[in-house]
N, C-alpha and C. Protein backbone atom coordinates (compact mmCIF):
# COMPACT_ATOMS: atom_id res chain seq x y z
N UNK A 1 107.96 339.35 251.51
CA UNK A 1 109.18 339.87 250.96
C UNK A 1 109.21 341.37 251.21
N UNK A 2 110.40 342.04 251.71
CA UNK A 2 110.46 343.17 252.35
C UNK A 2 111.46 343.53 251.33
N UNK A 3 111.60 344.32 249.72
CA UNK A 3 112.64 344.94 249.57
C UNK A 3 113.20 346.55 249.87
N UNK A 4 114.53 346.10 249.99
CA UNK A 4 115.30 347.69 249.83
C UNK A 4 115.77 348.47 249.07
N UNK A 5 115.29 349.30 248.77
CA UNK A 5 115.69 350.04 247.56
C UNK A 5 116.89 350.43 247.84
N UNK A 6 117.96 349.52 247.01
CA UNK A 6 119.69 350.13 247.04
C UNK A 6 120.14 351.38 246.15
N UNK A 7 119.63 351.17 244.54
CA UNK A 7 120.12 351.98 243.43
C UNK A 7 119.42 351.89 242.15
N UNK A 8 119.12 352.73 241.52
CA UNK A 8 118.71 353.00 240.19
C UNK A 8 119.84 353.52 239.40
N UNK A 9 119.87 352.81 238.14
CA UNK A 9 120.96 353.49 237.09
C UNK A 9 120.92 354.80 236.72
N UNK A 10 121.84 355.72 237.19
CA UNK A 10 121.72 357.39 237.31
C UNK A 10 121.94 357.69 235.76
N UNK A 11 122.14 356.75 234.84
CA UNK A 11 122.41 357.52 233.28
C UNK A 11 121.08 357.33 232.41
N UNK A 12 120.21 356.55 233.25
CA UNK A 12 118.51 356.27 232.50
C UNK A 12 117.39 357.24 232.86
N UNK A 13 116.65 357.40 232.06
CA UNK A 13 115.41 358.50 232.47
C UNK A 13 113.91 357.58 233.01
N UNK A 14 113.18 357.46 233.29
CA UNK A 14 111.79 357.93 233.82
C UNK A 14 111.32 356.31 233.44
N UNK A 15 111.88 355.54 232.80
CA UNK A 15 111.15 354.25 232.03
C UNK A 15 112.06 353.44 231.94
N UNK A 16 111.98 352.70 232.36
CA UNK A 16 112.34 351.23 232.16
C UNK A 16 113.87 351.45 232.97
N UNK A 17 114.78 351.49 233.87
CA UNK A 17 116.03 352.05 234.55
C UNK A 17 116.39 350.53 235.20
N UNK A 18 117.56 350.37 235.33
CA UNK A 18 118.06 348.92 235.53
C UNK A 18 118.23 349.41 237.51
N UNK A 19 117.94 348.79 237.97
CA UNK A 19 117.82 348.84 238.98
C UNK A 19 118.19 347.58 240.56
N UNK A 20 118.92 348.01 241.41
CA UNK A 20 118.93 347.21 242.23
C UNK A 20 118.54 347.14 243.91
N UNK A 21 118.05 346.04 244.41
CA UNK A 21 117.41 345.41 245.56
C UNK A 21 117.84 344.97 246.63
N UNK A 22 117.82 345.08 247.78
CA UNK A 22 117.99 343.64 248.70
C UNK A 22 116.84 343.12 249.33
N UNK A 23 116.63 341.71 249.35
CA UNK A 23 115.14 341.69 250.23
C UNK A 23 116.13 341.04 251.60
N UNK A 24 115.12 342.00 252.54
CA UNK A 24 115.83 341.70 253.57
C UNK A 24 115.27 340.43 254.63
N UNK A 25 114.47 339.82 254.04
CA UNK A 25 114.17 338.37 254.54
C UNK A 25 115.21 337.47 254.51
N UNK A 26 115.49 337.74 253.30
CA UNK A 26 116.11 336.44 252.53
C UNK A 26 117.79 336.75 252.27
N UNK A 27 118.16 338.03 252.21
CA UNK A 27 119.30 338.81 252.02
C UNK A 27 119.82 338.48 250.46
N UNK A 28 118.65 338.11 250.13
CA UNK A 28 118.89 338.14 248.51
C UNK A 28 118.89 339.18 247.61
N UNK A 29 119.80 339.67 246.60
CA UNK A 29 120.00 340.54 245.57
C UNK A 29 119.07 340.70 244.21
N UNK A 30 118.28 341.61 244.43
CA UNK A 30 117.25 341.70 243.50
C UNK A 30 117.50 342.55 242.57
N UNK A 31 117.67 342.12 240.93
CA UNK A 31 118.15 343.16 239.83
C UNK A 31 117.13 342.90 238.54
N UNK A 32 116.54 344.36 238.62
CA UNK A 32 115.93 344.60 237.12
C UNK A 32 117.18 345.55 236.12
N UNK A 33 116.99 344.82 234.94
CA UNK A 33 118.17 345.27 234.04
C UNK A 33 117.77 345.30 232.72
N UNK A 34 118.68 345.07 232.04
CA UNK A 34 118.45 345.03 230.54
C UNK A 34 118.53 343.26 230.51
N UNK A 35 117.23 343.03 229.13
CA UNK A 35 117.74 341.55 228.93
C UNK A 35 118.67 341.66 227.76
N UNK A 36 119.62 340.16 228.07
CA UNK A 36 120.54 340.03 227.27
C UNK A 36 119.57 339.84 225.64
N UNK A 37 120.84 340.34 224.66
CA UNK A 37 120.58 339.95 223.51
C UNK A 37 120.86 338.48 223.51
N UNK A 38 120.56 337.66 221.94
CA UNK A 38 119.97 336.27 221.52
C UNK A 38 121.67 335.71 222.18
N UNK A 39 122.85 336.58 221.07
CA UNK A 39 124.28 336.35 221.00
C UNK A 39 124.47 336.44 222.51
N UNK A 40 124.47 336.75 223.59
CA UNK A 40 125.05 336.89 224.70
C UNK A 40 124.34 335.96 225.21
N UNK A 41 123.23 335.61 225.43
CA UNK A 41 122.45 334.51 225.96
C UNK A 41 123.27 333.06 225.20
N UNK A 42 123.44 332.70 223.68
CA UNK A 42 123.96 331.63 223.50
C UNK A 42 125.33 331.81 223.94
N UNK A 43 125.91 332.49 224.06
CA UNK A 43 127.50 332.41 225.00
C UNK A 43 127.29 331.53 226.30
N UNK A 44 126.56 332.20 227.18
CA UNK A 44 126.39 332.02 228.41
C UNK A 44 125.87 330.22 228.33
N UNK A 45 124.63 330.65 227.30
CA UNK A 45 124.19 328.75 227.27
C UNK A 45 125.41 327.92 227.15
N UNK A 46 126.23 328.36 226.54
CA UNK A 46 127.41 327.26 225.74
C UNK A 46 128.44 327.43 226.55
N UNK A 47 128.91 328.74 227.75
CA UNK A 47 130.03 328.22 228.60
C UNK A 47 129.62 328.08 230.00
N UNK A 48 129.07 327.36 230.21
CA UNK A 48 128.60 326.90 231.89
C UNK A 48 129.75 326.71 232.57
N UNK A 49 128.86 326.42 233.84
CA UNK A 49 129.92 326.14 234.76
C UNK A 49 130.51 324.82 234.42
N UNK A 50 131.70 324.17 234.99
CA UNK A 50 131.98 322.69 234.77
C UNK A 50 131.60 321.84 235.73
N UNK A 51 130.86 321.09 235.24
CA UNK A 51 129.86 319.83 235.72
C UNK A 51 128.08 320.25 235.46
N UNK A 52 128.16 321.28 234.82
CA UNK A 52 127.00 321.04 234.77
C UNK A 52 125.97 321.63 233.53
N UNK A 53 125.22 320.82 233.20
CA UNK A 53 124.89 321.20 231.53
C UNK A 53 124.50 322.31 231.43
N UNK A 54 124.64 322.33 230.00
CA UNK A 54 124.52 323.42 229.64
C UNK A 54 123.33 323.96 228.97
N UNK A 55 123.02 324.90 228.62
CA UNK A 55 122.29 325.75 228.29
C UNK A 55 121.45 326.89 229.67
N UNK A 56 120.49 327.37 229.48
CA UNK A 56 119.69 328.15 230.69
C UNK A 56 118.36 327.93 230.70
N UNK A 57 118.55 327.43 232.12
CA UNK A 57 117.52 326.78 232.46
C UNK A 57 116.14 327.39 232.69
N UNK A 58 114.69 327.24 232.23
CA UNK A 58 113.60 327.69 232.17
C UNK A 58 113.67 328.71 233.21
N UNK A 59 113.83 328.11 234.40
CA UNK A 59 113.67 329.31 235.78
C UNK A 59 114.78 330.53 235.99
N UNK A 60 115.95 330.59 234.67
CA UNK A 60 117.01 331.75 235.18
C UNK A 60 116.91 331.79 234.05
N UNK A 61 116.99 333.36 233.90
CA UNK A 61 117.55 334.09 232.94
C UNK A 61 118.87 335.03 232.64
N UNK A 62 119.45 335.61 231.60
CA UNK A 62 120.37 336.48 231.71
C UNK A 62 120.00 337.86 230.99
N UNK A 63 120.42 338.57 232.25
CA UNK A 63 120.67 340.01 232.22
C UNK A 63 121.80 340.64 231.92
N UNK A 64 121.77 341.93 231.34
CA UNK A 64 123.38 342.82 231.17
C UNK A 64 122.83 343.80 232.63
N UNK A 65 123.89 343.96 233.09
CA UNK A 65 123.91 345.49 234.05
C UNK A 65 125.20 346.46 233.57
N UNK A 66 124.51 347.53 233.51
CA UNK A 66 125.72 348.24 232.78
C UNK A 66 127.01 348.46 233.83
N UNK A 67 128.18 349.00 233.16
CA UNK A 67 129.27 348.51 234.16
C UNK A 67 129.08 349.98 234.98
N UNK A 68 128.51 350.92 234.80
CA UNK A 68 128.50 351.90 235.64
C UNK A 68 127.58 351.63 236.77
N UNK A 69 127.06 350.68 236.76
CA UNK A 69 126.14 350.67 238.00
C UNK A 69 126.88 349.80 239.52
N UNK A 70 128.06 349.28 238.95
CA UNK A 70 129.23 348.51 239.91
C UNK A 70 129.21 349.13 241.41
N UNK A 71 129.34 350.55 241.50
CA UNK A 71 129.08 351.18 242.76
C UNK A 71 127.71 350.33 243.30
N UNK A 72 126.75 350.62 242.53
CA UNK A 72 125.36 350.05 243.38
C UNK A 72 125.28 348.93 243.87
N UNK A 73 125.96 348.06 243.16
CA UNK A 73 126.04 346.45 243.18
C UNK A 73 126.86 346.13 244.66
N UNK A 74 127.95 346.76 244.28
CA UNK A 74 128.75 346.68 246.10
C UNK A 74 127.71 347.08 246.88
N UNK A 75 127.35 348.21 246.53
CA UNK A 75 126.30 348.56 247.86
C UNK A 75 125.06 347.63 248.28
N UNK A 76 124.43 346.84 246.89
CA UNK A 76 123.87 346.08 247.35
C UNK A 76 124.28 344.80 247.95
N UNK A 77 125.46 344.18 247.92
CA UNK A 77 126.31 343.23 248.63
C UNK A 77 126.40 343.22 249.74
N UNK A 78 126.69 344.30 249.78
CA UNK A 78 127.02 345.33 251.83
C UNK A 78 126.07 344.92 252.42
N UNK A 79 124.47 345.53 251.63
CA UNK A 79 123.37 345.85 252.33
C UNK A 79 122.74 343.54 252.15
N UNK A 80 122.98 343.07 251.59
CA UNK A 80 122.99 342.04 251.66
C UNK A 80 123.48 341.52 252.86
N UNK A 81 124.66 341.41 252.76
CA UNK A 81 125.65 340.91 253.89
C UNK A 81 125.20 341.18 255.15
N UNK A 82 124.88 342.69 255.81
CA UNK A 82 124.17 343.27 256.99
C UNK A 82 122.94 342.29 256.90
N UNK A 83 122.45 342.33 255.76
CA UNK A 83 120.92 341.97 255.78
C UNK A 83 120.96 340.10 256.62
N UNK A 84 122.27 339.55 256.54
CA UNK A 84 122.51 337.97 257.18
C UNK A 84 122.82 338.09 258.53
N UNK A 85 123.09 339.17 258.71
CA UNK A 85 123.80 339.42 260.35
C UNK A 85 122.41 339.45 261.37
């Protein structure tokens, strides 16, 4: 796994910073963030997609990314997208 460092959240200091990836093997989007609180996690458990059960499943979890980090996120999409070409 080869990642790319796209973006770090510019409003966090020195510890713990929500951060985003591309690995360019796989052109997959790699995000360290905040974990969701208990209340936002049972939302998510309780509105799935339709067809398929609900709750969250052992292997995924949910994250918040703050909405200021949206610039990075495109950028990591971009650098995704290149990363399939």
């Amino acid at each position: 796994m080869d990642l790319q460092f796209i973006g770090i959240d510019p409003e966090t200091g020195k510890n713990g910073s929500p951060t985003a990836w591309v690995d360019q093997e796989t052109a997959d989007i790699v995000i360290q963030s905040y974990t969701a609180d208990e209340a936002t996690r049972a939302q998510c458990a309780d509105r799935t997609a339709p067809g398929h059960a609900k709750g969250i499943p052992d292997h995924e979890t949910v994250i918040r990314i703050p909405a200021h980090m949206v610039p990075i996120l495109r950028e990591a999409c971009d650098a995704a997208q290149r990363a399939q070409l």
